[in-house]
Protein backbone atom coordinates (compact mmCIF):
# COMPACT_ATOMS: atom_id res chain seq x y z
CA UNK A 1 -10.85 20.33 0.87
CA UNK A 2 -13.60 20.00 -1.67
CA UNK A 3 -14.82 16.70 -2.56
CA UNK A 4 -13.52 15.05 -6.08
CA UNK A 5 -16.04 15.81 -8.79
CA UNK A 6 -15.45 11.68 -9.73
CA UNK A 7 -14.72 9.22 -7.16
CA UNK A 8 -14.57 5.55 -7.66
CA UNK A 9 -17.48 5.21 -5.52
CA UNK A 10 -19.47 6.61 -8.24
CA UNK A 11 -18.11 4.08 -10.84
CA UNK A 12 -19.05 1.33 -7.90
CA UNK A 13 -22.68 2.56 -7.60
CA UNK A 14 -23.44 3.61 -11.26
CA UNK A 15 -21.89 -0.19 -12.33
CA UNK A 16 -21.24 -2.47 -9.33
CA UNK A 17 -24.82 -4.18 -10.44
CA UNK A 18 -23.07 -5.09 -13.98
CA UNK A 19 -19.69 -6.22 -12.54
CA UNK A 20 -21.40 -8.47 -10.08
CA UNK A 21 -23.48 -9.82 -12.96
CA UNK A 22 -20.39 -11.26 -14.63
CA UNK A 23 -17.43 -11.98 -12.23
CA UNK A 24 -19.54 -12.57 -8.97
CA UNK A 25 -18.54 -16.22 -8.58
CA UNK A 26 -14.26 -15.47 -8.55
CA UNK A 27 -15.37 -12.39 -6.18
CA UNK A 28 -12.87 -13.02 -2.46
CA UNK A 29 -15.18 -12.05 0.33
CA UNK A 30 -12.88 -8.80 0.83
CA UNK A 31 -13.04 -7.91 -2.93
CA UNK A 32 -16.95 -8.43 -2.25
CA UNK A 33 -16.57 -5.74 0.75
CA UNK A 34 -14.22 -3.38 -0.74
CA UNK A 35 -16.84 -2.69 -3.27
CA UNK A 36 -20.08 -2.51 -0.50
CA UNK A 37 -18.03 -0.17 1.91
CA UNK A 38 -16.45 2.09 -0.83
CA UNK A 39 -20.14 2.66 -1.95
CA UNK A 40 -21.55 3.26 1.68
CA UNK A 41 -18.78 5.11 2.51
CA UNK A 42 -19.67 8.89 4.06
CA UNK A 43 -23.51 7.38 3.04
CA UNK A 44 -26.46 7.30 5.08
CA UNK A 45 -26.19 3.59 4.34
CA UNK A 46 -23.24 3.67 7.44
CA UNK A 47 -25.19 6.65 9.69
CA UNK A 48 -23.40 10.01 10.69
CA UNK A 49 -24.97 12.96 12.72
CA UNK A 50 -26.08 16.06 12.47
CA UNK A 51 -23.86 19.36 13.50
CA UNK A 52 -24.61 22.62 13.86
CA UNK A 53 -22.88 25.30 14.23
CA UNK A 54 -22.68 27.19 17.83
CA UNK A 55 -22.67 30.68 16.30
CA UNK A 56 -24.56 31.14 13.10
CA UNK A 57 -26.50 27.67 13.52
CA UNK A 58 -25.21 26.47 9.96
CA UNK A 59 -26.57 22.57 10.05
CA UNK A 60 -24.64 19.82 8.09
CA UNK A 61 -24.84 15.95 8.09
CA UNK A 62 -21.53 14.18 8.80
CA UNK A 63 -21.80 10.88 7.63
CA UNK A 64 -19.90 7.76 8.81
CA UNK A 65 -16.54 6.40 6.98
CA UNK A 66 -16.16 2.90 5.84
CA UNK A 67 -12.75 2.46 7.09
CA UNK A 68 -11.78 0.10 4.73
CA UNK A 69 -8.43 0.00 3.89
CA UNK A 70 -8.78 0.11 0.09
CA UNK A 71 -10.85 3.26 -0.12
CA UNK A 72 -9.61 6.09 -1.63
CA UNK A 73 -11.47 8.75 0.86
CA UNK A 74 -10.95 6.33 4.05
CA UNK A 75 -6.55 6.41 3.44
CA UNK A 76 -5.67 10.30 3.11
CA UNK A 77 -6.95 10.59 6.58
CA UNK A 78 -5.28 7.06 7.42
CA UNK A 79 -1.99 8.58 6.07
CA UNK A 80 -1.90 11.20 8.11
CA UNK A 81 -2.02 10.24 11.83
CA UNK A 82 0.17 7.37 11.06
CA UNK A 83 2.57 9.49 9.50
CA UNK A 84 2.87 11.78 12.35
CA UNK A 85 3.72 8.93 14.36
CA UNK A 86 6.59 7.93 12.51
CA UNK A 87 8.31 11.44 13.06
CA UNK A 88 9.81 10.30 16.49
CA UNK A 89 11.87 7.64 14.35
CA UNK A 90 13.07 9.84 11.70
CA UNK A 91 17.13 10.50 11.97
CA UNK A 92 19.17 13.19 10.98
CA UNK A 93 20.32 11.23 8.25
CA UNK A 94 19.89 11.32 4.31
CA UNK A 95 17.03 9.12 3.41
CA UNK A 96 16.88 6.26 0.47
CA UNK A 97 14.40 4.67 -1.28
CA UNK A 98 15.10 1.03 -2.66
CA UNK A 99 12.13 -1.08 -4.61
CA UNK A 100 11.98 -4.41 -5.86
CA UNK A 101 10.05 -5.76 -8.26
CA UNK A 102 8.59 -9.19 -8.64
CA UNK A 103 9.18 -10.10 -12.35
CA UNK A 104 5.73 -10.21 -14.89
CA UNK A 105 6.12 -14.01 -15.36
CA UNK A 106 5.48 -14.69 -11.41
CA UNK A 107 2.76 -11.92 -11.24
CA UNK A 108 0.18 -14.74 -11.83
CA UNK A 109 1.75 -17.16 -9.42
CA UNK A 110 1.06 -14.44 -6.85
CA UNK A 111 -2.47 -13.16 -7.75
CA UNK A 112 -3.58 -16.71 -7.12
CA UNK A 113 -1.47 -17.43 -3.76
CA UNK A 114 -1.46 -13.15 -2.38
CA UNK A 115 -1.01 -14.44 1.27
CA UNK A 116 2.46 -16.73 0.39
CA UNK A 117 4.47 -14.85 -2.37
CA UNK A 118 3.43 -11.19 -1.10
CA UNK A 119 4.82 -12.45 2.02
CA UNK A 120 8.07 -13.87 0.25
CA UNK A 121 8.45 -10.68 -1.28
CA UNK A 122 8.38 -9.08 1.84
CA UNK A 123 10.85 -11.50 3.56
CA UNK A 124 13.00 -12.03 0.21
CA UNK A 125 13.67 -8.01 0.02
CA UNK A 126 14.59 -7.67 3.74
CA UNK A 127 16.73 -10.60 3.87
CA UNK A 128 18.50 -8.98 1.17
CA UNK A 129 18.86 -5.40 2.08
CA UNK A 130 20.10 -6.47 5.31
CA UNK A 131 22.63 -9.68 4.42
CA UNK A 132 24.10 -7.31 1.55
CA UNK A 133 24.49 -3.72 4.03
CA UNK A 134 25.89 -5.93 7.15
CA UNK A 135 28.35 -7.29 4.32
CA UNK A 136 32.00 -5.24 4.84
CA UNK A 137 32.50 -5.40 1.51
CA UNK A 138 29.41 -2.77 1.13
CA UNK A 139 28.53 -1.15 4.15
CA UNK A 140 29.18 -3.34 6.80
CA UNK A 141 26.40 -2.01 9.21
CA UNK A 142 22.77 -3.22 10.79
CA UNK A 143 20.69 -0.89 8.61
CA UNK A 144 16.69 -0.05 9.47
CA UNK A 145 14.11 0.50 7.18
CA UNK A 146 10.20 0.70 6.35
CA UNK A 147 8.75 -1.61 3.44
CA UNK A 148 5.57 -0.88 2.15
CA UNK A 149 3.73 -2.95 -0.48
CA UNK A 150 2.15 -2.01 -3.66
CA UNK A 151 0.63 -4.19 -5.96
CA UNK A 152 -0.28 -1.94 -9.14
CA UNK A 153 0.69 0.01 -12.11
CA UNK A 154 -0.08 3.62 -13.59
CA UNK A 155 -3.24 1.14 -15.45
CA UNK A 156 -4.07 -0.54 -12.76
CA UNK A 157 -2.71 -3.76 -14.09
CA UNK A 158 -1.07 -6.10 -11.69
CA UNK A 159 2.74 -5.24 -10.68
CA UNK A 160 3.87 -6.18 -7.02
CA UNK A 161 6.79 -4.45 -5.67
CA UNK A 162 7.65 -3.30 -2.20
CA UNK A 163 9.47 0.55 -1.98
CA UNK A 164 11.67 0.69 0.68
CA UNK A 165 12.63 3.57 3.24
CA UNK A 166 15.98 3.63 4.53
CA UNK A 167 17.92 5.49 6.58
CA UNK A 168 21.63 6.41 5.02
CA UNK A 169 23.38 4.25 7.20
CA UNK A 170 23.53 2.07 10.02
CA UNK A 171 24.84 0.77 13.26
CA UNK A 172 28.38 -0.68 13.68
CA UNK A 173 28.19 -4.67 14.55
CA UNK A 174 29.71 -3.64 17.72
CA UNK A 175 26.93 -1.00 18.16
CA UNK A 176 29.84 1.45 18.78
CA UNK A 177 29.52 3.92 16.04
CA UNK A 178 27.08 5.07 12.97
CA UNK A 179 28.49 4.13 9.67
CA UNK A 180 26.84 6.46 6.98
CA UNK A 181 26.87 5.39 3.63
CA UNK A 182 28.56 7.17 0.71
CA UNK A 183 27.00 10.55 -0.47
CA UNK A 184 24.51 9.55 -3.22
CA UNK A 185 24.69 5.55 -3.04
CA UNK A 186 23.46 3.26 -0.76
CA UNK A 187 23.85 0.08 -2.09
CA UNK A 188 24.87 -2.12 -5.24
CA UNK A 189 21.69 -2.27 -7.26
CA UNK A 190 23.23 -5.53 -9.74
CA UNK A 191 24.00 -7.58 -6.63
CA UNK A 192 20.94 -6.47 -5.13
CA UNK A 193 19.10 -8.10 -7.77
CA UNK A 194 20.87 -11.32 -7.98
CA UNK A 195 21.01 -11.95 -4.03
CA UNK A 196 16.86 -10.71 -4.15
CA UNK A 197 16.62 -13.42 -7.15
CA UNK A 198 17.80 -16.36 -5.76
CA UNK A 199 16.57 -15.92 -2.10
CA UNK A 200 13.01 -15.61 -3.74
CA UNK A 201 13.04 -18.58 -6.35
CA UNK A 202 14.25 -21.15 -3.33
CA UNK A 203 11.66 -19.71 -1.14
CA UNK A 204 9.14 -20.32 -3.96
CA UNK A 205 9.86 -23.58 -4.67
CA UNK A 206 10.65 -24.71 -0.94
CA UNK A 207 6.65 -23.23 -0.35
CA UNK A 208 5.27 -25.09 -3.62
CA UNK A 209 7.22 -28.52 -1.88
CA UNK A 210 5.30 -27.69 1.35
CA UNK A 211 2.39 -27.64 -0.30
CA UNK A 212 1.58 -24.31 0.34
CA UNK A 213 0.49 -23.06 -3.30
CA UNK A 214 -2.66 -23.73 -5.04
CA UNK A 215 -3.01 -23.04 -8.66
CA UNK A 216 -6.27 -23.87 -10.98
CA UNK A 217 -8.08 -22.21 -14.08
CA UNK A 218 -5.15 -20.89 -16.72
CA UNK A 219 -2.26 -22.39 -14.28
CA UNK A 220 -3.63 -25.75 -13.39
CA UNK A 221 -0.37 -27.08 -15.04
CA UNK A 222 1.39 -25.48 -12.23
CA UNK A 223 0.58 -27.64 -9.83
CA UNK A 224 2.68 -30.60 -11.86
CA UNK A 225 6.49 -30.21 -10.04
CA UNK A 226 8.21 -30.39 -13.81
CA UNK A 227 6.19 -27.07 -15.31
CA UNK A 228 6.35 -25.35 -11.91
CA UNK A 229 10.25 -25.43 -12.09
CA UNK A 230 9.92 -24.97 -15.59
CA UNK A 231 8.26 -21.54 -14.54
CA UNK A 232 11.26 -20.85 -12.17
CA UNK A 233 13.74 -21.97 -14.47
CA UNK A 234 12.35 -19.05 -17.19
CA UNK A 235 12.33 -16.54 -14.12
CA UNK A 236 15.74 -17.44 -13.36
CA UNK A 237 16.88 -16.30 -16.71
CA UNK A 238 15.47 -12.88 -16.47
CA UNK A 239 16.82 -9.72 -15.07
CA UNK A 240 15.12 -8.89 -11.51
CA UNK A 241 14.23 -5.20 -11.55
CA UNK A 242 15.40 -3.67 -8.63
CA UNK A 243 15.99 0.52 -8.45
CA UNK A 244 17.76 2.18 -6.51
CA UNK A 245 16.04 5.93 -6.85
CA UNK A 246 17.89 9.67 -5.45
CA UNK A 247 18.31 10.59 -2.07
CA UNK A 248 14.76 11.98 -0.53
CA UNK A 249 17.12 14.52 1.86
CA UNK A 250 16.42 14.82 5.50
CA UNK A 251 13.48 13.70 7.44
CA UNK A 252 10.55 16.38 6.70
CA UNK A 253 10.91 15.60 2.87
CA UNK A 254 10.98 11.52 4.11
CA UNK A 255 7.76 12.64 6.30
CA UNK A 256 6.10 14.13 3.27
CA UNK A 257 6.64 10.96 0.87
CA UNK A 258 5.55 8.36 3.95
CA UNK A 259 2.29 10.62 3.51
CA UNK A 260 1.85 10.21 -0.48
CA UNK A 261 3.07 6.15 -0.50
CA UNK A 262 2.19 4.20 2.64
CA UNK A 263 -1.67 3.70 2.53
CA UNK A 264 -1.82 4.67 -1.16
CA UNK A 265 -4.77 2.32 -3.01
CA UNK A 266 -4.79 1.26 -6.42
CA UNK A 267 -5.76 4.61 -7.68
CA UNK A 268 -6.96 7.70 -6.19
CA UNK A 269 -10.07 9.81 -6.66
CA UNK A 270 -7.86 12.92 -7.89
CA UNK A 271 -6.47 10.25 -11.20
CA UNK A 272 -10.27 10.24 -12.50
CA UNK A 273 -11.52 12.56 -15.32
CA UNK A 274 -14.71 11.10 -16.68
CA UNK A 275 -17.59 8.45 -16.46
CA UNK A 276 -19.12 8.23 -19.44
CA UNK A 277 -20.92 5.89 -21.90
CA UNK A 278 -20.20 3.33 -19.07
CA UNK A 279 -16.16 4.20 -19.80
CA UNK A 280 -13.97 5.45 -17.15
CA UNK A 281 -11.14 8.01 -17.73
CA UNK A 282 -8.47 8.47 -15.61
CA UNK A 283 -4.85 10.31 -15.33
CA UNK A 284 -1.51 8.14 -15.69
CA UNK A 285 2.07 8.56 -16.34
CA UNK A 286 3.90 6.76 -19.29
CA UNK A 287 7.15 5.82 -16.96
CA UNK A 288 8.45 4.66 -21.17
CA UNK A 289 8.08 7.81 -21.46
CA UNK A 290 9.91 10.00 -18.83
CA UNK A 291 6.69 9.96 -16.92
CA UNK A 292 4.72 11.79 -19.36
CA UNK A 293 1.18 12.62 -18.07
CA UNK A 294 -1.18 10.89 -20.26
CA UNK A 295 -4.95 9.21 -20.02
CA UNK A 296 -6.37 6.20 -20.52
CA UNK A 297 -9.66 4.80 -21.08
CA UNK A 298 -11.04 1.62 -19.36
CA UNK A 299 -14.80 0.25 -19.51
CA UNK A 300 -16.03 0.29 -16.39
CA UNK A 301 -16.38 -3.39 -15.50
CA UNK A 302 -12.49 -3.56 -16.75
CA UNK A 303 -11.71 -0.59 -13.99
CA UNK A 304 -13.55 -2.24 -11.37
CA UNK A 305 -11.91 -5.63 -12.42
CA UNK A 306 -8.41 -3.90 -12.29
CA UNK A 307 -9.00 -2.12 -9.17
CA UNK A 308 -10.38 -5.22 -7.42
CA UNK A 309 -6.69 -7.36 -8.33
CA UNK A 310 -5.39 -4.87 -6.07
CA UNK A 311 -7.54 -5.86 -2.45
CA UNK A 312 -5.72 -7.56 -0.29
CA UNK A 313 -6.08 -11.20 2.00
CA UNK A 314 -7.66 -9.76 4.93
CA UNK A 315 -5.21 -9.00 8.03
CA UNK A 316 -2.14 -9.09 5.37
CA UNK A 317 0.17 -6.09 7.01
CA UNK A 318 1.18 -4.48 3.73
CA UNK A 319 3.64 -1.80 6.03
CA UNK A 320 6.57 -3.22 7.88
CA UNK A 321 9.30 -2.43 9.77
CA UNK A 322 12.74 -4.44 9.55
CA UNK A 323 16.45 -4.16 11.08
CA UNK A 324 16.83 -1.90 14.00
CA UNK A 325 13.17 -0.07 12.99
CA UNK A 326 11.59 -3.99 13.71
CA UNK A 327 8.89 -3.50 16.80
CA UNK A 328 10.99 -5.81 18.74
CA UNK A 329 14.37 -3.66 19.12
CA UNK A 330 12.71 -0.25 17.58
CA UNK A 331 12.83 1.80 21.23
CA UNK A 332 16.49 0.49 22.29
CA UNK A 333 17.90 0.73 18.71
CA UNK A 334 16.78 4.14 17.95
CA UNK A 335 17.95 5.94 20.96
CA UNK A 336 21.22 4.43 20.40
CA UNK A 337 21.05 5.55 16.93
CA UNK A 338 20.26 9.16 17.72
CA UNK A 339 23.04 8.99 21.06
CA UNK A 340 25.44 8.11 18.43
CA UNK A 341 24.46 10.85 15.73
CA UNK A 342 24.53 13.02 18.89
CA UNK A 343 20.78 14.27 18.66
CA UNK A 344 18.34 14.42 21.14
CA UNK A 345 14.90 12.07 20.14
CA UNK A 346 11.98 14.46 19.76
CA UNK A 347 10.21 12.04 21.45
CA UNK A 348 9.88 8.85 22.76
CA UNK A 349 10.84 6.78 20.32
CA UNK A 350 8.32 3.61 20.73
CA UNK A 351 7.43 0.60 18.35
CA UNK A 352 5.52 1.17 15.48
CA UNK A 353 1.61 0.88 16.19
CA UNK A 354 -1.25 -1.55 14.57
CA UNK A 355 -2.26 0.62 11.55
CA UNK A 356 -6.07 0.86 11.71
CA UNK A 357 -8.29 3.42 9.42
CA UNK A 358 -9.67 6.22 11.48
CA UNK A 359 -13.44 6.41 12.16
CA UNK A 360 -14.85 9.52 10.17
CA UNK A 361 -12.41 11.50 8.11
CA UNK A 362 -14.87 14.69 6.99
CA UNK A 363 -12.89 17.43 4.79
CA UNK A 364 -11.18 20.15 6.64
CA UNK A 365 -13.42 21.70 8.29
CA UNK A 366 -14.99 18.63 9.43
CA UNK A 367 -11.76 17.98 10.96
CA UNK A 368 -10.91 21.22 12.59
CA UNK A 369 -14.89 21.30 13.84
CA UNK A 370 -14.97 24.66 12.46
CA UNK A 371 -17.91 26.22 10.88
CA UNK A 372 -17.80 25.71 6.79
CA UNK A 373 -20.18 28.72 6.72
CA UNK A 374 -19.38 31.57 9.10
CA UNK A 375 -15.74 30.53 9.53
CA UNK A 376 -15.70 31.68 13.59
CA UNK A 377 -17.95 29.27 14.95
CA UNK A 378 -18.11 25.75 16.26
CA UNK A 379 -19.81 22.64 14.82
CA UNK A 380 -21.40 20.39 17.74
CA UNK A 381 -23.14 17.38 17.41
CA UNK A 382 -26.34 17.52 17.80
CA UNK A 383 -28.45 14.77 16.79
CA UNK A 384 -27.45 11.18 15.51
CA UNK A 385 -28.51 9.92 12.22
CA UNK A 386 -28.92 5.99 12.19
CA UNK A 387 -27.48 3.76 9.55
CA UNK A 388 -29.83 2.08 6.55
CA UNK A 389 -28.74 -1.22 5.93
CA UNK A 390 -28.31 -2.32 2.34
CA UNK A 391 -29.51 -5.93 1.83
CA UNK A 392 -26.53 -7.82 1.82
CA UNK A 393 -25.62 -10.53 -1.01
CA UNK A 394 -23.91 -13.50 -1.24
CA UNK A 395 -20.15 -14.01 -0.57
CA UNK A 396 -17.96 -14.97 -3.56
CA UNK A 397 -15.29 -17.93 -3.69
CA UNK A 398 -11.73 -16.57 -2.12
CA UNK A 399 -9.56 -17.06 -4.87
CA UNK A 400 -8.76 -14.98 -8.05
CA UNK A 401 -9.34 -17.09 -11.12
CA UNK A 402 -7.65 -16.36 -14.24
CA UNK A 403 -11.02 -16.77 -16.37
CA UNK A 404 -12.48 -14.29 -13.71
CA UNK A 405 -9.92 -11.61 -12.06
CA UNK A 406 -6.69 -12.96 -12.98
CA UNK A 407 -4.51 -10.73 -15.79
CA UNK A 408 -2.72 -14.30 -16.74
C-alpha cells in the first residue's frame, strides 16, 4: 500500500500555525490533540525503530502511530482487527442498513452539547428500532443490531446521523423461533420517523429541564425555556429523515461494509487532490445528484475548521451494540440465534470488545514484516529510534462556539 500523495497531515503541518492563529481560543482540548497527533503521526516526533532486513539487509525506519481515533492513517488499520472480530456474530441472515438523521435545525443544539444529544441520538434510534420490530403489527421480534455514529457530510459540514446494522430478523418473545422479516423490507420507514421524532424532542427538552444543556455565542437565546421550545416546536413540524437503504446480502458483504463505515473520520486521505495557494481540494459526491463524483474547494483554515466539528468528547463510544448484540446478553443471545437458524457459530461468540487504535499500523509490508525490497526476506528490529518532543501549547476552552467552530 503506497502512501497518499496528500494527507491531511500535510494540510495540518503546512497551516495548523494559521488556524491556531485565529480559532485557538474555541479550540476543545481533543480538537487541540487531534491536530498535534495527526501531524506527529508515523513522525520522528512519536519515535519508531529501525528494521532491517534478515536477507538482503534492506534498512527502513518504522515510525510510531498516533493512535488517535480521528486520524485518517491510525483507522484503516483500526477497522480491520475490529472487523474481524465481529465475524463470530455475523448470521446467516440478510443484512439491513437503517440511518437516522438528526434534522439541520438541531445540528447546532448538538455541536454545542456533543456529549447529551449524540447520546440521545443514540438512545432515541434504538429505542425506536426496537419498540417498533417487537411491535406484532411489524415484526413482532427482539431484533439486534450495530449503530455507529457519523457526524459529517460529503463537505465536511456538520450532519449527525447514526447508520444502523441489522440482522433480517429476530428472536420470537418466547425465544422459541427466528422470525425473518419480509424479503426486501425491514421496517416502516414513515413510522420510523415519527416514533424516532417524538422520542427525541421529549428527551431534549426533559435534558434542557435538567439542566443538562449549555448554550452561549449565536444561541444564547436558547437557554430562555420559551425560544428553546420555540426551537422544538419548528423541529416538530419538519419531516425526520430516516432511510431505509437495500439489503447488503449475507455476512461477508456485511463484513466488508463494517470495514469501510465503522471507524471512518471526517474524510479520508484518498478524498484529497490538491494543496495549493493555501486551498485544499478534495473528492465528494453530489447525493442531489445521484451521487455524482464531483470536487470542491475549501481554504485551508475552512478544511481544518470543518474537519475539527467532526472530533469527538473524549471517551464518547461512537460504535454500539443494542438488542440481543448488547454486551450484556451478546454470548447467550447469539448462540440461541444461530441454534435456531440451525448453524453452527464459527466461533465463540463473545461480547463485543473496548475498541482501541492499534499501536503502529506501517503499509503492507510493514505489516506482514516482509522485506519491501527483496520480497523473501524478513524485517527485524534492530535498533530503537527515540521520540522528539514538540513543545507543547496551550489547551483551548472545551466548547464549540458559533463565532469560532460552530456552522450556526
Amino acid at each position: 500500500m503506497t502512501r497518499p500523495r496528500l494527507e491531511v497531515a500535510d494540510v495540518v503541518r503546512e497551516h495548523g500555525a494559521a488556524f491556531l492563529a485565529r480559532y485557538d481560543g474555541v479550540l476543545s482540548p481533543q480538537q487541540r490533540r487531534a491536530l498535534s497527533d495527526i501531524a506527529a503521526c508515523r513522525t520522528a516526533t512519536l519515535g519508531g525503530h529501525v528494521e532491517a532486513c534478515d536477507r538482503c539487509g534492506h534498512r527502513r525506519i518504522a515510525y510510531n502511530s498516533c493512535r488517535n481515533r480521528h486520524c485518517p492513517k491510525c483507522q484503516a488499520g483500526a477497522a480491520a482487527g475490529w472487523t474481524e472480530e465481529r465475524r463470530a456474530e455475523l448470521l446467516p441472515v440478510a443484512y439491513l442498513h437503517v440511518v437516522f438523521t438528526l434534522p439541520a435545525a438541531l445540528g447546532p443544539i448538538a455541536l454545542q452539547n456533543p456529549r447529551a444529544v449524540y447520546g440521545l441520538l443514540f438512545r432515541t434510534a434504538a429505542e425506536t428500532l426496537l419498540q417498533i420490530a417487537a411491535d406484532p403489527r411489524h415484526l413482532g421480534a427482539e431484533i439486534g443490531f450495530l449503530a455507529v455514529l457519523h457526524t459529517w457530510g460529503q463537505d465536511l459540514q456538520h450532519h449527525p446521523h447514526v447508520h444502523c446494522v441489522v440482522p433480517g430478523g429476530g428472536l420470537a418473545p418466547d425465544g422459541s423461533r427466528w422470525i425473518a422479516c419480509r424479503p426486501g423490507f425491514f421496517l416502516p420507514v414513515r413510522v420510523l420517523s415519527r416514533v424516532f421524532r417524538g422520542k427525541f424532542l421529549a428527551r431534549l427538552r426533559a435534558a434542557f429541564d435538567r439542566g443538562e444543556l449549555a448554550f452561549h455565542g449565536r444561541l444564547a437565546a436558547l437557554a430562555d425555556p420559551g425560544e428553546f421550545q420555540r426551537r422544538l416546536a419548528a423541529s416538530a413540524r419538519t419531516g425526520w429523515v430516516v432511510y431505509a437503504k437495500p439489503p447488503f446480502g449475507g455476512p461477508e458483504r456485511v463484513l466488508k461494509y463494517l470495514a469501510r463505515y465503522t471507524h471512518r473520520v471526517a474524510i479520508s486521505n484518498r478524498r484529497l487532490r490538491a494543496l495549493e495557494g493555501g486551498k485544499v481540494t478534495f473528492r465528494r459526491k453530489d447525493y442531489a445528484r445521484g451521487g455524482r463524483p464531483k470536487t470542491m474547494t475549501l481554504s485551508a483554515i475552512e478544511f481544518l475548521r470543518r474537519f475539527l466539528l467532526h472530533v469527538l468528547p473524549a471517551g464518547f463510544v461512537r460504535i454500539r451494540h443494542y438488542g440481543f448484540l448488547a454486551n450484556r446478553v451478546c454470548r447467550e443471545k447469539l448462540a440461541l440465534c444461530s441454534a435456531l437458524l440451525e448453524v453452527e457459530p464459527t466461533s465463540d461468540p463473545v461480547a463485543a470488545p473496548a475498541i482501541t487504535e492499534p499501536k503502529e499500523i506501517g503499509d503492507v509490508a510493514a505489516a506482514t514484516n516482509v522485506c519491501p525490497c527483496c520480497g523473501e526476506g524478513r524485517m527485524v528490529i534492530v535498533a530503537t529510534v527515540r521520540a522528539i518532543p514538540a513543545p507543547r501549547g496551550r489547551q483551548g476552552r472545551s466548547v464549540l462556539e458559533p463565532a469560532g467552530l460552530d456552522s450556526s
